[in-house]
N, C-alpha and C. Protein backbone atom coordinates (compact mmCIF):
# COMPACT_ATOMS: atom_id res chain seq x y z
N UNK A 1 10.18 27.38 14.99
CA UNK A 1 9.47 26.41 14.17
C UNK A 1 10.39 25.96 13.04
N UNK A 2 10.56 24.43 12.72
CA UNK A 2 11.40 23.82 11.76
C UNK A 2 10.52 23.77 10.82
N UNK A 3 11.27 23.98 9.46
CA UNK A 3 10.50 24.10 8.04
C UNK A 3 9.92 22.31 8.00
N UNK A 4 9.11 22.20 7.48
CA UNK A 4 8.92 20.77 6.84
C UNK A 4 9.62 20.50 5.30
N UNK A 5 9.88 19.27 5.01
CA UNK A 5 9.64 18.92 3.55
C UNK A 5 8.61 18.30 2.65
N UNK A 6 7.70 18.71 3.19
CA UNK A 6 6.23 18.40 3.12
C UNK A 6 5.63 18.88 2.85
N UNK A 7 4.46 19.49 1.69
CA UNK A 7 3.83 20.59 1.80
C UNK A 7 2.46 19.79 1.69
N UNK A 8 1.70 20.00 2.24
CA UNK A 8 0.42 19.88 2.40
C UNK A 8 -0.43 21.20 2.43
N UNK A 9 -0.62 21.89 1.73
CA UNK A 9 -1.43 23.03 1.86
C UNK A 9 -2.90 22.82 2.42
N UNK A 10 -3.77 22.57 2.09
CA UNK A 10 -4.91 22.12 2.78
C UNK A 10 -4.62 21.89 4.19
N UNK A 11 -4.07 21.07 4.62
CA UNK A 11 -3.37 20.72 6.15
C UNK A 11 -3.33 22.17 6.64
N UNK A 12 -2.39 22.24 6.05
CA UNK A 12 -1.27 23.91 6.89
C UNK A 12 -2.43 24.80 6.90
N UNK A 13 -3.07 25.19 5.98
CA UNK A 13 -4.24 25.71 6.23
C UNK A 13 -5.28 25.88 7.14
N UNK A 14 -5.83 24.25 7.51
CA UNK A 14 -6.22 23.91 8.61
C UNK A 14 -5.87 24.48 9.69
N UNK A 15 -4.42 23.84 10.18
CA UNK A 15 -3.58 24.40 11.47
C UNK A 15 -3.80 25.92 11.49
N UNK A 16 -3.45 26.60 10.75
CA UNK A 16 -3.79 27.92 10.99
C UNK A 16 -4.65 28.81 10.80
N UNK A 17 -5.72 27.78 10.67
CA UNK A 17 -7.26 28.61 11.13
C UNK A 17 -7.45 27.97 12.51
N UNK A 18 -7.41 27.23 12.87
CA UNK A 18 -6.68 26.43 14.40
C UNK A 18 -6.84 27.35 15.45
N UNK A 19 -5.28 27.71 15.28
CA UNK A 19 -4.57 28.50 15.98
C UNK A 19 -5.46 30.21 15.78
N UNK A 20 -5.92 30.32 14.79
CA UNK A 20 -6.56 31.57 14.92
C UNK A 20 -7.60 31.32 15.98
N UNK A 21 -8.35 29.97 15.79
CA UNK A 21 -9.22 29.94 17.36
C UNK A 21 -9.07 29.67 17.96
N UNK A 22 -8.08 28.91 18.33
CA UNK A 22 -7.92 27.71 19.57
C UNK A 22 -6.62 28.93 20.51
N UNK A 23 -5.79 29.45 19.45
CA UNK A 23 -4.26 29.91 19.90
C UNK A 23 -3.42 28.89 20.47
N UNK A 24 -3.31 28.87 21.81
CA UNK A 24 -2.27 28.40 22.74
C UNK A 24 -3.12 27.32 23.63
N UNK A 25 -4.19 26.92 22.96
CA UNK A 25 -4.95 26.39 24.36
C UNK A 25 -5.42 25.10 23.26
N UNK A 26 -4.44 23.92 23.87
CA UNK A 26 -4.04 22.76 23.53
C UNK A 26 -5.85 21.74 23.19
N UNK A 27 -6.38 21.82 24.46
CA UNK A 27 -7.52 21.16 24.69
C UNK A 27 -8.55 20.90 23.12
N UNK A 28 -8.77 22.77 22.95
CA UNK A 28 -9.67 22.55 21.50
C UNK A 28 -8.91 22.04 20.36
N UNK A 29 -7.88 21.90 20.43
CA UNK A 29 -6.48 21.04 18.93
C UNK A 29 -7.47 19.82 19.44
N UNK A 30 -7.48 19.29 20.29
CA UNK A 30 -7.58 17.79 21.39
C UNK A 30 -9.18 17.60 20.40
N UNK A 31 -9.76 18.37 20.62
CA UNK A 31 -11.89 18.19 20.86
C UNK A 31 -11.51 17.89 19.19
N UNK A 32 -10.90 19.15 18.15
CA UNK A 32 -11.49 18.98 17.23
C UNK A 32 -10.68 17.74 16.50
N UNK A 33 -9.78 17.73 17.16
CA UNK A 33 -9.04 15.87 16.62
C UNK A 33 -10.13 14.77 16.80
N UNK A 34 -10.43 14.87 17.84
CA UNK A 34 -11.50 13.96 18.34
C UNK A 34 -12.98 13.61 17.64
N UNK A 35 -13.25 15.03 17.24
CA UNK A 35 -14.55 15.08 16.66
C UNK A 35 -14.57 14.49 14.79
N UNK A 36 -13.55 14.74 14.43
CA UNK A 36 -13.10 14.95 13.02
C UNK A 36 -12.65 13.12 12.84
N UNK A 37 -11.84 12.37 14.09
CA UNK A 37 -11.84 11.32 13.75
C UNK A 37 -13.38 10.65 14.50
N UNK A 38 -14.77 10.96 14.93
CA UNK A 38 -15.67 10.26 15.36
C UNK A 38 -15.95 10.50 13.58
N UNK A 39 -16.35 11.68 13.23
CA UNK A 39 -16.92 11.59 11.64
C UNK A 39 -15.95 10.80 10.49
N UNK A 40 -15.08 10.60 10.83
CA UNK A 40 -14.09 9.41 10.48
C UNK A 40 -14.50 8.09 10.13
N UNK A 41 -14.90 7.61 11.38
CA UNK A 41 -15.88 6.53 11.59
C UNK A 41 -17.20 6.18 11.11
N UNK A 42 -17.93 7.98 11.46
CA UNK A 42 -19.43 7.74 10.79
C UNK A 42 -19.32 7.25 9.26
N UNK A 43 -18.23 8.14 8.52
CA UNK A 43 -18.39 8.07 7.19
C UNK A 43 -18.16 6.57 6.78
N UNK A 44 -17.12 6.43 7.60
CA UNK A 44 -16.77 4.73 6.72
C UNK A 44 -17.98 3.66 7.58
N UNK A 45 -18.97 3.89 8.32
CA UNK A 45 -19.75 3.17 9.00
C UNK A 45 -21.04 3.21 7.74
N UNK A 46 -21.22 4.49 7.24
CA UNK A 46 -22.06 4.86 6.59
C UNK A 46 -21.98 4.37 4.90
N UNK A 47 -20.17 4.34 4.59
CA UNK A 47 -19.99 3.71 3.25
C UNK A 47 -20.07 2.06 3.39
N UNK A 48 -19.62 1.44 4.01
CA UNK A 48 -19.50 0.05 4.30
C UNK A 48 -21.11 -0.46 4.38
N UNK A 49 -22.00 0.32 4.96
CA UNK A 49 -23.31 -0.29 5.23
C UNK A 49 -24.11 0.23 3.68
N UNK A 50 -23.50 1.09 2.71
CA UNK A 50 -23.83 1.37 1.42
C UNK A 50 -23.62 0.72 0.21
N UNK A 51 -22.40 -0.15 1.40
CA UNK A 51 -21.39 -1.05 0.12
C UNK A 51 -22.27 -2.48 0.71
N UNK A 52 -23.07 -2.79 1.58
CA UNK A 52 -23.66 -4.03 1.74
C UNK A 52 -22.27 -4.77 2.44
N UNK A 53 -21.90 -4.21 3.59
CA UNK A 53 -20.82 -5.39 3.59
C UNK A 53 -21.63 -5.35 5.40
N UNK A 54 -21.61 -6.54 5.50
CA UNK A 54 -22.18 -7.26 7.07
C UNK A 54 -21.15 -6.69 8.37
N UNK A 55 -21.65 -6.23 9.01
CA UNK A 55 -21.58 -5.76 9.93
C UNK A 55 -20.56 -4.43 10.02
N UNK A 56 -20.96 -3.37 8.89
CA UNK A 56 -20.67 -2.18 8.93
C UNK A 56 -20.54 -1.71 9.87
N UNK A 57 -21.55 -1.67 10.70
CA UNK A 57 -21.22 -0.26 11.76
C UNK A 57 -20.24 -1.04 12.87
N UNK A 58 -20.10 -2.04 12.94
CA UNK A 58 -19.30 -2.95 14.24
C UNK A 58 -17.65 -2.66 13.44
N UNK A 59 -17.83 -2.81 12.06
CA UNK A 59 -16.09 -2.27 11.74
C UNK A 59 -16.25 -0.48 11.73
N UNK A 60 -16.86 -0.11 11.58
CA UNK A 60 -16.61 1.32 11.74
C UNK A 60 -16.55 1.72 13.25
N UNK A 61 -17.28 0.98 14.15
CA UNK A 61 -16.80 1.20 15.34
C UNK A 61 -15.13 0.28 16.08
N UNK A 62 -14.68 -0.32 15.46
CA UNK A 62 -13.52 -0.93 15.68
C UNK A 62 -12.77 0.41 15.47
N UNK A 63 -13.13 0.39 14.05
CA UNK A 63 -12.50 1.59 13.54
C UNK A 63 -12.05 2.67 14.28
N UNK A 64 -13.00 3.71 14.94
CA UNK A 64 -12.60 4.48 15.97
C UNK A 64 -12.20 3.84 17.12
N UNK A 65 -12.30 2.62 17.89
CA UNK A 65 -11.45 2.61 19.36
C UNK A 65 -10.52 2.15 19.21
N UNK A 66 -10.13 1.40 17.66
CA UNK A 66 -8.85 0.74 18.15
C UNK A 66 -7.72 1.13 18.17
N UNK A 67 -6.77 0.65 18.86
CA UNK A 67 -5.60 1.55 19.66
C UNK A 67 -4.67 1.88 18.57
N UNK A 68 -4.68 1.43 17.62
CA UNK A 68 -3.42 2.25 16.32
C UNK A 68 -4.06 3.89 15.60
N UNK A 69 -5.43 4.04 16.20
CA UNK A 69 -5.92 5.16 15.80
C UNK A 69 -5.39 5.73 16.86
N UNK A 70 -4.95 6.06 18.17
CA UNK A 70 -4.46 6.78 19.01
C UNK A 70 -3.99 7.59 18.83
N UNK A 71 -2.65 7.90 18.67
CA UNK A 71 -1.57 8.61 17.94
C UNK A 71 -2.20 9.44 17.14
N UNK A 72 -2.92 9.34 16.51
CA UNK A 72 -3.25 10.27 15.15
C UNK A 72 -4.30 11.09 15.93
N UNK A 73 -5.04 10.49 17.39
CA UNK A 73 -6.13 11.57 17.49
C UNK A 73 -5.72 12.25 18.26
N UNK A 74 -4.59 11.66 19.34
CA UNK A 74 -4.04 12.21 20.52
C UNK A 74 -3.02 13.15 20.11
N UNK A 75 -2.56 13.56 19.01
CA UNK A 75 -1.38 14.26 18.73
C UNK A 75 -2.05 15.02 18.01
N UNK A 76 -1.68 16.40 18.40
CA UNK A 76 -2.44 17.27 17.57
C UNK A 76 -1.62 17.80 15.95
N UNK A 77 0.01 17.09 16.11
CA UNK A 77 0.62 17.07 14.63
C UNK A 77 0.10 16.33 13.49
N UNK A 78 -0.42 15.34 14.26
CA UNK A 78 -0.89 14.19 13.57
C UNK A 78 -2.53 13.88 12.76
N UNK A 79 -3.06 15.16 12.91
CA UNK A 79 -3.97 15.35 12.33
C UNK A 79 -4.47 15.04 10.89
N UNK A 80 -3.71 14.90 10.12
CA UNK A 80 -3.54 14.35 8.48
C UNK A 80 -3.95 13.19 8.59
N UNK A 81 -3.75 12.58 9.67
CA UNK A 81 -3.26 10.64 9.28
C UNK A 81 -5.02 10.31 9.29
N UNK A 82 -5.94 10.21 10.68
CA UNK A 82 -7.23 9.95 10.55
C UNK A 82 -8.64 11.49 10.46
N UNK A 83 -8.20 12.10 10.83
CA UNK A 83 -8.94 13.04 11.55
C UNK A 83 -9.30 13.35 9.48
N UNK A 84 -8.19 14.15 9.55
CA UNK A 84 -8.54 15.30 8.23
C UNK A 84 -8.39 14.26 6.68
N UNK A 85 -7.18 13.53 6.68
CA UNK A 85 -7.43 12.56 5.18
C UNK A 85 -8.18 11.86 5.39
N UNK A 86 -8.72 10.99 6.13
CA UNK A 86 -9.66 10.06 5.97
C UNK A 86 -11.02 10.69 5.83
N UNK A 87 -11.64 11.89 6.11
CA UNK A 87 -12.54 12.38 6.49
C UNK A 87 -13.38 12.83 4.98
N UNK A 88 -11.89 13.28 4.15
CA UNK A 88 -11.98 14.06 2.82
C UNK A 88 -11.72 12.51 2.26
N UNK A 89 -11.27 11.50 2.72
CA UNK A 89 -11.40 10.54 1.71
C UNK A 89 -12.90 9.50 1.49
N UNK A 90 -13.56 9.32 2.84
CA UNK A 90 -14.62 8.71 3.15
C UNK A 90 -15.86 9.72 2.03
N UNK A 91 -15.31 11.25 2.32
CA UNK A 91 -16.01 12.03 1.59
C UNK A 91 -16.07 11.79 -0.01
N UNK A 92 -15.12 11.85 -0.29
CA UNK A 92 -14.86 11.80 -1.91
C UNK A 92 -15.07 10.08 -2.28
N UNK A 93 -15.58 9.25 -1.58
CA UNK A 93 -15.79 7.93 -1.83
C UNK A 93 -17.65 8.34 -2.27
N UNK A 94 -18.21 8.77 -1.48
CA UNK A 94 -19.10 9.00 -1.66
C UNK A 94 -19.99 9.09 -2.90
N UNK A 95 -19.83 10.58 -3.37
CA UNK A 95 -20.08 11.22 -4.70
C UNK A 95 -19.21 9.91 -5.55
N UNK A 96 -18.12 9.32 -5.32
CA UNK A 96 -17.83 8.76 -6.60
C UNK A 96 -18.65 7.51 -7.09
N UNK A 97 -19.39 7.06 -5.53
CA UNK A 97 -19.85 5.68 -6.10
C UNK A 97 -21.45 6.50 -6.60
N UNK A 98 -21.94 7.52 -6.32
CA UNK A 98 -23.11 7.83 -6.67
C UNK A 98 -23.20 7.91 -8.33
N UNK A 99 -21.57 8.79 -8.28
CA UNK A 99 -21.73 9.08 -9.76
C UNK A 99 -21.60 7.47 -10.42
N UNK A 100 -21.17 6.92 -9.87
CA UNK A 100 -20.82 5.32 -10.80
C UNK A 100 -22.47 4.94 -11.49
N UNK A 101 -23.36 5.39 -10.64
CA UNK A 101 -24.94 5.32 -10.80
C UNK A 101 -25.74 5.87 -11.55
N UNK A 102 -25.40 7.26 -11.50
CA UNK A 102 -26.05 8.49 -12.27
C UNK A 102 -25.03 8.58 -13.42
N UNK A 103 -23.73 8.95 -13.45
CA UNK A 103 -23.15 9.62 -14.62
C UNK A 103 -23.57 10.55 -14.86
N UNK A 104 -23.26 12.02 -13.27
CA UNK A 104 -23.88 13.33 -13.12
C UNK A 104 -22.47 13.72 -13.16
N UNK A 105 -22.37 14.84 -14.42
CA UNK A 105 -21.31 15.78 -13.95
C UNK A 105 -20.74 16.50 -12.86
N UNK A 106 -22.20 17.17 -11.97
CA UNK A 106 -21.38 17.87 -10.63
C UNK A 106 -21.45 16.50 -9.70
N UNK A 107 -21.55 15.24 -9.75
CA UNK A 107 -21.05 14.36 -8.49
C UNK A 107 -19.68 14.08 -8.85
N UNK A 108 -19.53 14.04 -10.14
CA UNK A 108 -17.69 13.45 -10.47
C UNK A 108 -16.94 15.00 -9.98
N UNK A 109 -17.61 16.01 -10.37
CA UNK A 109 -16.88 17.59 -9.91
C UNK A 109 -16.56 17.16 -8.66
N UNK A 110 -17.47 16.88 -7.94
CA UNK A 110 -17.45 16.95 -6.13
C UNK A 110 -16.18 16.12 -5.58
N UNK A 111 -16.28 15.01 -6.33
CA UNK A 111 -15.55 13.79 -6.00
C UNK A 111 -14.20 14.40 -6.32
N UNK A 112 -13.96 14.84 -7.77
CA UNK A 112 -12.87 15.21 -7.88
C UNK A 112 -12.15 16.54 -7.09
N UNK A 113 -12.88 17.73 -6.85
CA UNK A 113 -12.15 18.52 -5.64
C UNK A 113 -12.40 17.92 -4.01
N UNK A 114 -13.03 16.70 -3.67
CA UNK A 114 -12.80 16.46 -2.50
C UNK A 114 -11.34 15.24 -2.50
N UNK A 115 -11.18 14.62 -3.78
CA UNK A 115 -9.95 14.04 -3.94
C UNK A 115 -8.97 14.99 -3.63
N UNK A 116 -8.66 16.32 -4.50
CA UNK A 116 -7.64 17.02 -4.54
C UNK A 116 -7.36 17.29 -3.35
N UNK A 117 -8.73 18.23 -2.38
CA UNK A 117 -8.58 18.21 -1.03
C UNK A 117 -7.82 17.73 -0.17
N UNK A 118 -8.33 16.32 -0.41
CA UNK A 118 -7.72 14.77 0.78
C UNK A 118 -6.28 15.14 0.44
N UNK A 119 -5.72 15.24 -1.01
CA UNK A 119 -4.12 14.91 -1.61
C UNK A 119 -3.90 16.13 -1.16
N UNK A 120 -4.33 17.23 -0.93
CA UNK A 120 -3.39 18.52 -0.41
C UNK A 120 -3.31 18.20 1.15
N UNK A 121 -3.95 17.47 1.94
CA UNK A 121 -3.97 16.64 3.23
C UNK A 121 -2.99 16.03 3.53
N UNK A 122 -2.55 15.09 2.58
CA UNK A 122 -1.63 13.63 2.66
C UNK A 122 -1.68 12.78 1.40
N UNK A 123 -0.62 12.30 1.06
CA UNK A 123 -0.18 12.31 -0.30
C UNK A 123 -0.62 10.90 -0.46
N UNK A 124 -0.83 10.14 0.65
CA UNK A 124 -1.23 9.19 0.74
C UNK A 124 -2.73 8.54 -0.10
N UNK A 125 -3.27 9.85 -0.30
CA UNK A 125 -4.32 9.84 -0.75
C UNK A 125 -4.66 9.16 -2.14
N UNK A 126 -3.59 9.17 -2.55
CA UNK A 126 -3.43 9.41 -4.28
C UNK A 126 -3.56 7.86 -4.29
N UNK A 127 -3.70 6.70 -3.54
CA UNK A 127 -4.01 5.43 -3.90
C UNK A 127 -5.24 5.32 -3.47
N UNK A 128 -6.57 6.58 -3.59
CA UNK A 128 -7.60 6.11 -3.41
C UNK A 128 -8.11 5.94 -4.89
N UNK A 129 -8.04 6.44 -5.86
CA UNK A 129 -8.78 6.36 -7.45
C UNK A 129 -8.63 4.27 -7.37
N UNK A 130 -7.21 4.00 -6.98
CA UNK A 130 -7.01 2.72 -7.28
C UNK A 130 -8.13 1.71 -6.08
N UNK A 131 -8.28 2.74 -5.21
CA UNK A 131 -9.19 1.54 -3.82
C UNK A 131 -10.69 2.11 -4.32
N UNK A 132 -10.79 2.93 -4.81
CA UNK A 132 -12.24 2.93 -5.52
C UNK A 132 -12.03 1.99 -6.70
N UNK A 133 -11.89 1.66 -7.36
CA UNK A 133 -11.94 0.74 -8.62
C UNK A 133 -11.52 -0.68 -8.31
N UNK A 134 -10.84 -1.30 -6.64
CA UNK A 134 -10.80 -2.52 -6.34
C UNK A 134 -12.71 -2.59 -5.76
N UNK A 135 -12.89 -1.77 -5.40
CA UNK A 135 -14.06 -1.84 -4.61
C UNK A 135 -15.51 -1.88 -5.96
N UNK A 136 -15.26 -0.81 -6.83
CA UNK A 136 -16.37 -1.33 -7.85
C UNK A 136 -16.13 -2.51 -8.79
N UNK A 137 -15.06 -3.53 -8.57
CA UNK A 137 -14.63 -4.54 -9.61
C UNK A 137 -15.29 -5.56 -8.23
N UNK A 138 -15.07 -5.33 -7.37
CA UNK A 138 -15.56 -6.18 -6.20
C UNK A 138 -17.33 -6.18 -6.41
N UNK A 139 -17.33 -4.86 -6.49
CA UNK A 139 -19.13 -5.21 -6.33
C UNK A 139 -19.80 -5.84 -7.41
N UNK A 140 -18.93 -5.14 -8.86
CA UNK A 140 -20.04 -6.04 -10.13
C UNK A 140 -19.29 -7.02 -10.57
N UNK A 141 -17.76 -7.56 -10.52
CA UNK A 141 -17.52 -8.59 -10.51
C UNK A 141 -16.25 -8.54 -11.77
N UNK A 142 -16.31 -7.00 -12.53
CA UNK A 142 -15.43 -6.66 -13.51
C UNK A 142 -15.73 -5.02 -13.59
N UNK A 143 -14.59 -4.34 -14.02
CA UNK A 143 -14.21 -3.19 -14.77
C UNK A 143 -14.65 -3.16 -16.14
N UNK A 144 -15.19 -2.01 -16.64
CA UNK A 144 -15.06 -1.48 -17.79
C UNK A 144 -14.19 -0.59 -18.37
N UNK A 145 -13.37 -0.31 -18.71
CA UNK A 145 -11.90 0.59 -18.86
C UNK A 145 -12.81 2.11 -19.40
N UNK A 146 -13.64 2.36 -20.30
CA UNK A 146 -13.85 3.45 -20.70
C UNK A 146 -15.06 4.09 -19.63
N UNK A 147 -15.99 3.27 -18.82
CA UNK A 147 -16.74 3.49 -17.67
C UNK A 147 -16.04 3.54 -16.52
N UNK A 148 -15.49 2.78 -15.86
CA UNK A 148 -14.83 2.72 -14.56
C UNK A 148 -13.28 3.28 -14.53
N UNK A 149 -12.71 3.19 -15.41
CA UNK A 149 -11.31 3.54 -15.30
C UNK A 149 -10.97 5.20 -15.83
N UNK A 150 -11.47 4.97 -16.98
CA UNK A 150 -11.47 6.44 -17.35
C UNK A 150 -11.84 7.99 -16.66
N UNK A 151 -12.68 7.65 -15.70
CA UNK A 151 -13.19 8.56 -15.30
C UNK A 151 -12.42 8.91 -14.08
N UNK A 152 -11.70 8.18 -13.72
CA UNK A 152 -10.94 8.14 -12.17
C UNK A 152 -9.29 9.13 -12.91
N UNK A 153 -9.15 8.57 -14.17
CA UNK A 153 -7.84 8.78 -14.97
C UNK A 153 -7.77 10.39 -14.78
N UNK A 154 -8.13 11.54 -13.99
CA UNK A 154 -8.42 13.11 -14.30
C UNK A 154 -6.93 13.34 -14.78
N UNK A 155 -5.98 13.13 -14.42
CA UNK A 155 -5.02 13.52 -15.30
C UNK A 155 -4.65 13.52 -16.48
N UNK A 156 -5.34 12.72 -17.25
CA UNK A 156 -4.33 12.35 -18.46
C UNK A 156 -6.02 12.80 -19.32
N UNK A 157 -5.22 13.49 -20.48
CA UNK A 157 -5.95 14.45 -21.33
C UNK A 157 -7.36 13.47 -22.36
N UNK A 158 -8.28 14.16 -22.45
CA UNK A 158 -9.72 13.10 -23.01
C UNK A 158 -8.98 12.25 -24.31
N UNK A 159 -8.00 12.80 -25.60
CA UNK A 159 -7.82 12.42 -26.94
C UNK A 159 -7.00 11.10 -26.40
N UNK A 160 -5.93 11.23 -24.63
CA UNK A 160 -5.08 10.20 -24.63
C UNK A 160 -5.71 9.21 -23.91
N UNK A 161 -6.87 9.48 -23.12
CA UNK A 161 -7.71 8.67 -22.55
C UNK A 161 -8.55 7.65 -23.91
N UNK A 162 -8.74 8.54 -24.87
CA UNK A 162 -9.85 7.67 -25.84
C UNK A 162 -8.48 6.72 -27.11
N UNK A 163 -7.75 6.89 -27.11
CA UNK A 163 -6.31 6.12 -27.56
C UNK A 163 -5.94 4.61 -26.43
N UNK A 164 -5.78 5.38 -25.16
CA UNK A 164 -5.46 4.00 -24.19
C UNK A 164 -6.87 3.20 -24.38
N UNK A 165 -8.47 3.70 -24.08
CA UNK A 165 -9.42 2.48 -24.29
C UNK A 165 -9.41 2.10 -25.86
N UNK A 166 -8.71 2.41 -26.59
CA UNK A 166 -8.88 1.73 -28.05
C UNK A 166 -8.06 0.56 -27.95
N UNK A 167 -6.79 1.26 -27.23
CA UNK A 167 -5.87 -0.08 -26.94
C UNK A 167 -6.67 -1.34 -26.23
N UNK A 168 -7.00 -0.89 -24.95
CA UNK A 168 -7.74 -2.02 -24.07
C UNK A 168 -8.49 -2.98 -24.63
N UNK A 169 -9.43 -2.16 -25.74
CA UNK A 169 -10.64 -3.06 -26.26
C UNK A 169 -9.86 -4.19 -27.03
């Protein structure tokens, strides 16, 4: 086995609870690729028809047959790309638009360890805070920097968060 330069912990993790059940027998890698990118689909069938956009479930079903998803379900390396990040990302879309509603502490908790999740998945992840905030500027028509932006910001400390919206205003 060649080292990666990659670390995905969450992933690697995955794989080797895998292999603790599956071992050597290719087929169940195959089922649970398969299954992991159908809930792939449900989720974004299920956010799109939450987000009011016309004909949700017909793009969430594109979604799963079309042929650039292949590769990612048919390869059992390839598990990161739809199966497992998208799954934790459809997830963590969720709780975030709820919390956009409520302004409940454990939905932003949720959101935020199913973010971390997705990013220990695929690093790719880390441009979802930015595709959640094209998507709530889409629905009401503008951002609020200390409502919408701030809260996505988890890195950067509350005193430097309340300095940058002083700037904004």
């Amino acid at each position: 086995m060649v080292p990666t330069q990659q670390y995905y912990p969450f992933l690697h993790t995955a794989f080797w609870v895998e292999h603790h059940v599956w071992g050597d027998w290719a087929p169940g890698y195959h089922l649970l690729n398969v299954l992991l990118h159908a809930t792939s689909a449900c989720l974004l069938g299920f956010a799109l028809r939450r987000l009011a956009v016309p004909g949700a479930w017909l793009a969430a079903l594109l979604f799963a047959l079309h042929p650039v998803c292949v590769e990612s379900v048919a390869w059992i390396a390839e598990a990161k790309e739809h199966a497992v990040g998208c799954s934790l990302s459809f997830r963590g879309a969720r709780p975030t638009f709820r919390f956009d509603g409520k302004r409940n502490g454990a939905l932003y908790a949720l959101a935020a360890v199913l973010f971390a999740m997705a990013l220990m998945t695929k690093t790719v992840t880390a441009t979802l805070p930015a595709a959640l905030l094209v998507v709530l500027w889409w629905k009401r028509g503008r951002l609020h920097w200390w409502r919408d932006v701030a809260p996505l910001c988890t890195m950067v400390r509350p005193r430097q968060r309340r300095r940058l919206a002083d700037r904004m205003v």
